[in-house]
N, C-alpha and C. Protein backbone atom coordinates (compact mmCIF):
# COMPACT_ATOMS: atom_id res chain seq x y z
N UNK A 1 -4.76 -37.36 36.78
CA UNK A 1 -5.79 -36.67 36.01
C UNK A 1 -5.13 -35.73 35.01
N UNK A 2 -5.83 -35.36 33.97
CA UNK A 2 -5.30 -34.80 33.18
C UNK A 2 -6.01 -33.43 33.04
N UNK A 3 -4.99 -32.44 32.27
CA UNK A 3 -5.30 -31.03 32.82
C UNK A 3 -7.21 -30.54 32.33
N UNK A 4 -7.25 -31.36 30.89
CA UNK A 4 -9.07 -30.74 30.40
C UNK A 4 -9.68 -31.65 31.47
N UNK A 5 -9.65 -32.99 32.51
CA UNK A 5 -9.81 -33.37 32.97
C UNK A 5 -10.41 -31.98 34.33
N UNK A 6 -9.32 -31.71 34.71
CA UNK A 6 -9.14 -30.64 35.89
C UNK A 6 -9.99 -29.13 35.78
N UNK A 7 -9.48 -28.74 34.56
CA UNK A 7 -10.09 -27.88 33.83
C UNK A 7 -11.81 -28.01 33.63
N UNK A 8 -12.35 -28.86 33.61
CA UNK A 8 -13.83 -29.51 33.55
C UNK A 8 -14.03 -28.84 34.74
N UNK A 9 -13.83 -29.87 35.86
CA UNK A 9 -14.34 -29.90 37.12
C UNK A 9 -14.31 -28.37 37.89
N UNK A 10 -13.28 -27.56 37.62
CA UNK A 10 -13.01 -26.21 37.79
C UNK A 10 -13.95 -25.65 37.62
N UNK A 11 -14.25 -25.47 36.43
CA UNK A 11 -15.81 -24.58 35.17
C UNK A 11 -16.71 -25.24 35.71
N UNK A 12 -17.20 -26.99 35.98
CA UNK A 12 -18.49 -26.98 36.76
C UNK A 12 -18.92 -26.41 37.97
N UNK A 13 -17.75 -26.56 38.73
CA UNK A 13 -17.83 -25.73 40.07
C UNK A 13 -18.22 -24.54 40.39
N UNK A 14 -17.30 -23.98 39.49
CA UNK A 14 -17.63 -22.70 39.34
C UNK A 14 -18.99 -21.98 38.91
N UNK A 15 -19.10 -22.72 38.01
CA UNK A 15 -20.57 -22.25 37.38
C UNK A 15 -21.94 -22.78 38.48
N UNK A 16 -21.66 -23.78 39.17
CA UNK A 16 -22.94 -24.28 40.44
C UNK A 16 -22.75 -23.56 41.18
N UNK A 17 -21.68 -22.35 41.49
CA UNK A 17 -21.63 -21.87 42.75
C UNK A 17 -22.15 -20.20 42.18
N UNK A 18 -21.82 -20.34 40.98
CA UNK A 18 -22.56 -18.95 39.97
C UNK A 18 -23.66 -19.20 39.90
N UNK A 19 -24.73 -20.64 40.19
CA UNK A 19 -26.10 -20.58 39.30
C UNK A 19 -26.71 -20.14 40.95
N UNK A 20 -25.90 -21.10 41.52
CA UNK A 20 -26.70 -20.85 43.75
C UNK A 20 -26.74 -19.87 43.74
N UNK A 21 -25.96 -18.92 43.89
CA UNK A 21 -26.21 -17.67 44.76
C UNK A 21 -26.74 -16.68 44.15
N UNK A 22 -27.25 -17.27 42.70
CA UNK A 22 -28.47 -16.40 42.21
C UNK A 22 -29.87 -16.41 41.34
N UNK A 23 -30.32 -16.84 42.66
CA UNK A 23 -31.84 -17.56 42.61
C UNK A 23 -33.21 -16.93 42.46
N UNK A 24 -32.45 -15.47 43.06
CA UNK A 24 -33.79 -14.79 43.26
C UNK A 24 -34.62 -14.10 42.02
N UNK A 25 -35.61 -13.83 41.66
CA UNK A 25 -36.30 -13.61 40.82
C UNK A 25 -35.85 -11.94 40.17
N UNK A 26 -36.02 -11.79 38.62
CA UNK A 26 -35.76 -10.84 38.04
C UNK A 26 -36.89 -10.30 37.22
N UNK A 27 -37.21 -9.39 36.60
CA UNK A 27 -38.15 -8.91 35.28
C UNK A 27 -37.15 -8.45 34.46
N UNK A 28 -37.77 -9.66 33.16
CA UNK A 28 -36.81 -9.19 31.86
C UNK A 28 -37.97 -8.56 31.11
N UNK A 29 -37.80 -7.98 30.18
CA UNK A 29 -38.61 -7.37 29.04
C UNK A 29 -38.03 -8.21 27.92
N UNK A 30 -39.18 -9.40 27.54
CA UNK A 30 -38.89 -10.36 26.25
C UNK A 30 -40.46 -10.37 25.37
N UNK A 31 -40.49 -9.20 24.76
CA UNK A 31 -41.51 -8.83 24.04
C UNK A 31 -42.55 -8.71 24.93
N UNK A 32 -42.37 -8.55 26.08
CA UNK A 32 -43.26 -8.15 27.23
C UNK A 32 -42.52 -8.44 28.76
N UNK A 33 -43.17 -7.87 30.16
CA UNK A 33 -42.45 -7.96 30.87
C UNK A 33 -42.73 -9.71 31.72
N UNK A 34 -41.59 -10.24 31.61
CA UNK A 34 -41.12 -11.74 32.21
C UNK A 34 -40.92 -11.64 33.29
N UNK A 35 -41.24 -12.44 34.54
CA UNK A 35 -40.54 -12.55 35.54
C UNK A 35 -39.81 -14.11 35.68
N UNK A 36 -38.79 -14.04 35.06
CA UNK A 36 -37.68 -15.28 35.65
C UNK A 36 -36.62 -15.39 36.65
N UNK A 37 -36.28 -16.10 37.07
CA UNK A 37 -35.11 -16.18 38.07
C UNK A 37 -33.73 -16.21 37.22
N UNK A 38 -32.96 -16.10 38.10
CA UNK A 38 -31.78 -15.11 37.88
C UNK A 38 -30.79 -16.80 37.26
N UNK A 39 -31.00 -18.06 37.77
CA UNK A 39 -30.37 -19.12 37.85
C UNK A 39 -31.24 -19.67 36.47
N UNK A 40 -32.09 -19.62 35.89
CA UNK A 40 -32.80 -19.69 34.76
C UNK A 40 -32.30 -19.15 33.48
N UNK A 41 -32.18 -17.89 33.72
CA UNK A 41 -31.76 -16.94 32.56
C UNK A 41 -29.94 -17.34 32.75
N UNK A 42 -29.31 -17.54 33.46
CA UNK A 42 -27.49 -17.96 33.57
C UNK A 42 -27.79 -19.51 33.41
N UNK A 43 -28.35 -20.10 33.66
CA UNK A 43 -28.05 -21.61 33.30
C UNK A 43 -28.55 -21.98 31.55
N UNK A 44 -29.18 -20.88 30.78
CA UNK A 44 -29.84 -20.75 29.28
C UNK A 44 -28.71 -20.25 28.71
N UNK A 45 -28.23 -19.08 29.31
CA UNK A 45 -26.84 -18.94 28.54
C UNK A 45 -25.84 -19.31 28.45
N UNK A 46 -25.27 -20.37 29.70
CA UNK A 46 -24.31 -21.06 29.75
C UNK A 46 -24.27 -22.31 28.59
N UNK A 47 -25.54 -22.41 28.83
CA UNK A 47 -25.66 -23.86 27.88
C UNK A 47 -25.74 -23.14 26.25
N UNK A 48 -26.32 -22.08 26.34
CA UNK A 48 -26.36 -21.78 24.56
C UNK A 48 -24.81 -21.26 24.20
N UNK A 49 -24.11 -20.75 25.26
CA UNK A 49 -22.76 -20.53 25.17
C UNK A 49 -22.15 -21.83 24.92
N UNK A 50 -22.13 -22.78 25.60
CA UNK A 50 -21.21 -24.48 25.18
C UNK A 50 -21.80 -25.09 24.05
N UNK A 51 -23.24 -24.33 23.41
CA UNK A 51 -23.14 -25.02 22.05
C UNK A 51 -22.78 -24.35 21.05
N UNK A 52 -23.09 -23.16 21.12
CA UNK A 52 -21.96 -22.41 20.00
C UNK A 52 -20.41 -22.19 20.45
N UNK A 53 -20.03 -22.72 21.35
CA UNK A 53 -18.84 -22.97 21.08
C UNK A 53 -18.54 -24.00 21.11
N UNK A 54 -19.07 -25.51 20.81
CA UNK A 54 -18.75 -26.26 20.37
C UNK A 54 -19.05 -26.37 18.67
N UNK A 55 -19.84 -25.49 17.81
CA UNK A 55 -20.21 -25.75 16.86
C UNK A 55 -18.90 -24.26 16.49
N UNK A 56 -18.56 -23.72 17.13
CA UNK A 56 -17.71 -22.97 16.21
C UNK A 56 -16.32 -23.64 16.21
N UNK A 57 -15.88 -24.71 17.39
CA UNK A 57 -14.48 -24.63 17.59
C UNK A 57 -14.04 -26.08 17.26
N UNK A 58 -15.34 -26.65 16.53
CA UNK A 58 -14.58 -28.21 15.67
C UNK A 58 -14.54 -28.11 14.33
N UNK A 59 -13.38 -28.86 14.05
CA UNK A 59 -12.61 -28.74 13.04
C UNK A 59 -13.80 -29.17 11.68
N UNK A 60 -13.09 -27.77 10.60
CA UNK A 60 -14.36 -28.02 9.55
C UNK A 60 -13.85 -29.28 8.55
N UNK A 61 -14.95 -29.69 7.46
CA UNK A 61 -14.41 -30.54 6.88
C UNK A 61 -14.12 -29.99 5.86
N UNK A 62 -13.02 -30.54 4.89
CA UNK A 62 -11.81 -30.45 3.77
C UNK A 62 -13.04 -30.50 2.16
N UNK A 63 -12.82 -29.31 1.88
CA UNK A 63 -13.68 -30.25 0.63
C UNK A 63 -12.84 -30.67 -0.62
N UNK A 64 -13.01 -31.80 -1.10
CA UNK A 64 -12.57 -32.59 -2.06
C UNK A 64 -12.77 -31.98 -3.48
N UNK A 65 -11.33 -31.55 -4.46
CA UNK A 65 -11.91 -31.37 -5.59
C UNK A 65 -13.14 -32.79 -6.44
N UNK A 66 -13.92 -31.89 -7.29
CA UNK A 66 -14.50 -32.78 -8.02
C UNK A 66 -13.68 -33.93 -8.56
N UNK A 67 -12.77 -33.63 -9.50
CA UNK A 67 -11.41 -34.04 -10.36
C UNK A 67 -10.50 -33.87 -10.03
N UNK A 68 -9.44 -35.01 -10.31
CA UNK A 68 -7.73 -34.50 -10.12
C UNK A 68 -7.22 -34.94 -11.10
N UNK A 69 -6.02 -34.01 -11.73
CA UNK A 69 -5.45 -33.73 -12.88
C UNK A 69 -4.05 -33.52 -12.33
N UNK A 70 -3.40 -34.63 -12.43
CA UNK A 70 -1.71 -34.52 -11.88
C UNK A 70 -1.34 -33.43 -12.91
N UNK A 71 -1.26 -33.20 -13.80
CA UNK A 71 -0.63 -32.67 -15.19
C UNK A 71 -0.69 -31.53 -14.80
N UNK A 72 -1.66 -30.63 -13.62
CA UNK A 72 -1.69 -28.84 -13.38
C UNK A 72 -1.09 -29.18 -11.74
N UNK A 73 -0.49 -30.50 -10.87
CA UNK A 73 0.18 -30.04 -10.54
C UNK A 73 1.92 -30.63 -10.84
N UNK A 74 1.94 -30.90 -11.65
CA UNK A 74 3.55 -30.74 -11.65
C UNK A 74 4.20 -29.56 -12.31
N UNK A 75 5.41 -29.30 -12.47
CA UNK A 75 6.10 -28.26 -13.05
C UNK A 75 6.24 -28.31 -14.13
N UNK A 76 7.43 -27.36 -14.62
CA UNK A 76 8.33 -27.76 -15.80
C UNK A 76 9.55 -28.43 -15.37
N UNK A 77 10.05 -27.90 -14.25
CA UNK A 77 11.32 -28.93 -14.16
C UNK A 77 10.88 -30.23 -13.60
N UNK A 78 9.65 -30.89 -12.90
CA UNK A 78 9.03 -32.06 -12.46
C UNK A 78 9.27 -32.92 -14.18
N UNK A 79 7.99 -32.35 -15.46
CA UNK A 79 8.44 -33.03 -16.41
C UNK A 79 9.85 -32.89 -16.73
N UNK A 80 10.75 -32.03 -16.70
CA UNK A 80 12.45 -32.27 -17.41
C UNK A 80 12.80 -33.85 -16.27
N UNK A 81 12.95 -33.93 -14.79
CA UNK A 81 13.13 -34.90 -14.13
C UNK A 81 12.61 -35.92 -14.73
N UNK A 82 11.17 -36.34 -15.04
CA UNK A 82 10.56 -37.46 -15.49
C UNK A 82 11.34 -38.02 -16.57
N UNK A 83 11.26 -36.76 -17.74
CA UNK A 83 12.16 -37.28 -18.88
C UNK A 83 13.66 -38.06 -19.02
N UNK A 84 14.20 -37.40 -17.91
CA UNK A 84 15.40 -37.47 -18.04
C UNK A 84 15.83 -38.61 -17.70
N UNK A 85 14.55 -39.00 -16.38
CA UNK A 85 15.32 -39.97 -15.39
C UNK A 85 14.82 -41.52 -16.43
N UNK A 86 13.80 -41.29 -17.31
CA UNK A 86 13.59 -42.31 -17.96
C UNK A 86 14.35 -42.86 -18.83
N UNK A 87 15.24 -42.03 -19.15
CA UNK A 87 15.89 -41.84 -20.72
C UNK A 87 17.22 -42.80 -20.20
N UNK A 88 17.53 -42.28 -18.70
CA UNK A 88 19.31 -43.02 -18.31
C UNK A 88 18.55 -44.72 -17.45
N UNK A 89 17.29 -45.24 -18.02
CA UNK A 89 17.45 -46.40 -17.19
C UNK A 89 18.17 -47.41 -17.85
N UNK A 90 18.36 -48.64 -17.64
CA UNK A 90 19.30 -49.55 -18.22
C UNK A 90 17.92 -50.44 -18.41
N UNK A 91 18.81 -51.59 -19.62
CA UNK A 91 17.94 -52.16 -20.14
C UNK A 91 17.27 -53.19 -19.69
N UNK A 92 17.90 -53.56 -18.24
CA UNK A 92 17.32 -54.41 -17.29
C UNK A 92 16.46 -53.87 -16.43
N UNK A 93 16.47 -52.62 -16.21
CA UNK A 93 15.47 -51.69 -15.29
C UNK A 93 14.34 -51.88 -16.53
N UNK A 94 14.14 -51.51 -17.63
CA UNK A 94 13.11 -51.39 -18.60
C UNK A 94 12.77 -52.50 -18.52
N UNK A 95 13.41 -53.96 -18.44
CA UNK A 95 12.07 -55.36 -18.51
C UNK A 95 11.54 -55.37 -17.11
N UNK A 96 11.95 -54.96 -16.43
CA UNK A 96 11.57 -55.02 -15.04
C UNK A 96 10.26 -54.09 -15.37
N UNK A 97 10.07 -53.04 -15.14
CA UNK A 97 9.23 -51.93 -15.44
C UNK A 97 8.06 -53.00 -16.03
N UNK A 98 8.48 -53.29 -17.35
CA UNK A 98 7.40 -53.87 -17.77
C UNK A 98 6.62 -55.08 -17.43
């Protein structure tokens, strides 16, 4: 097994043995007074907890320029290379090229 494998089963455990042993009834004040159980109100936050942290902790997406324009990224010494290296080809490299 592998360790998020292990790691899973750990956190479920844990958390069924957190929701059992607290069952018994509470009063919340939620724009008036509620009476819910204690395994109600921890099993709402567990779960609203694993979706915001799944919506905070995957990877965002890349955004794509509109346009790409090689010309803003090369240098000045990128064009001196280009030039240069064109200038020493031989005249058999040039029919080839073409």
């Amino acid at each position: 097994m592998t360790f998020k494998t292990i790691f899973i089963i750990v956190v479920t455990v844990l958390v069924t043995i957190i929701l059992m042993n607290n069952t018994d009834e509470v009063s919340f004040w939620i724009f008036g007074d509620v009476r819910l159980s204690k395994l109600a109100v921890l099993g709402v936050m567990f779960g609203l907890g694993l979706i915001i942290g799944f919506i905070a902790g995957r990877p965002r997406k890349k955004i794509q320029p509109d346009s790409f324009n090689s010309e803003e990224l090369l240098q000045d010494k990128d064009h001196d290379y280009i030039r240069n290296d064109a200038d020493q080809l031989s005249d058999e490299d040039r029919d080839y090229i073409r």
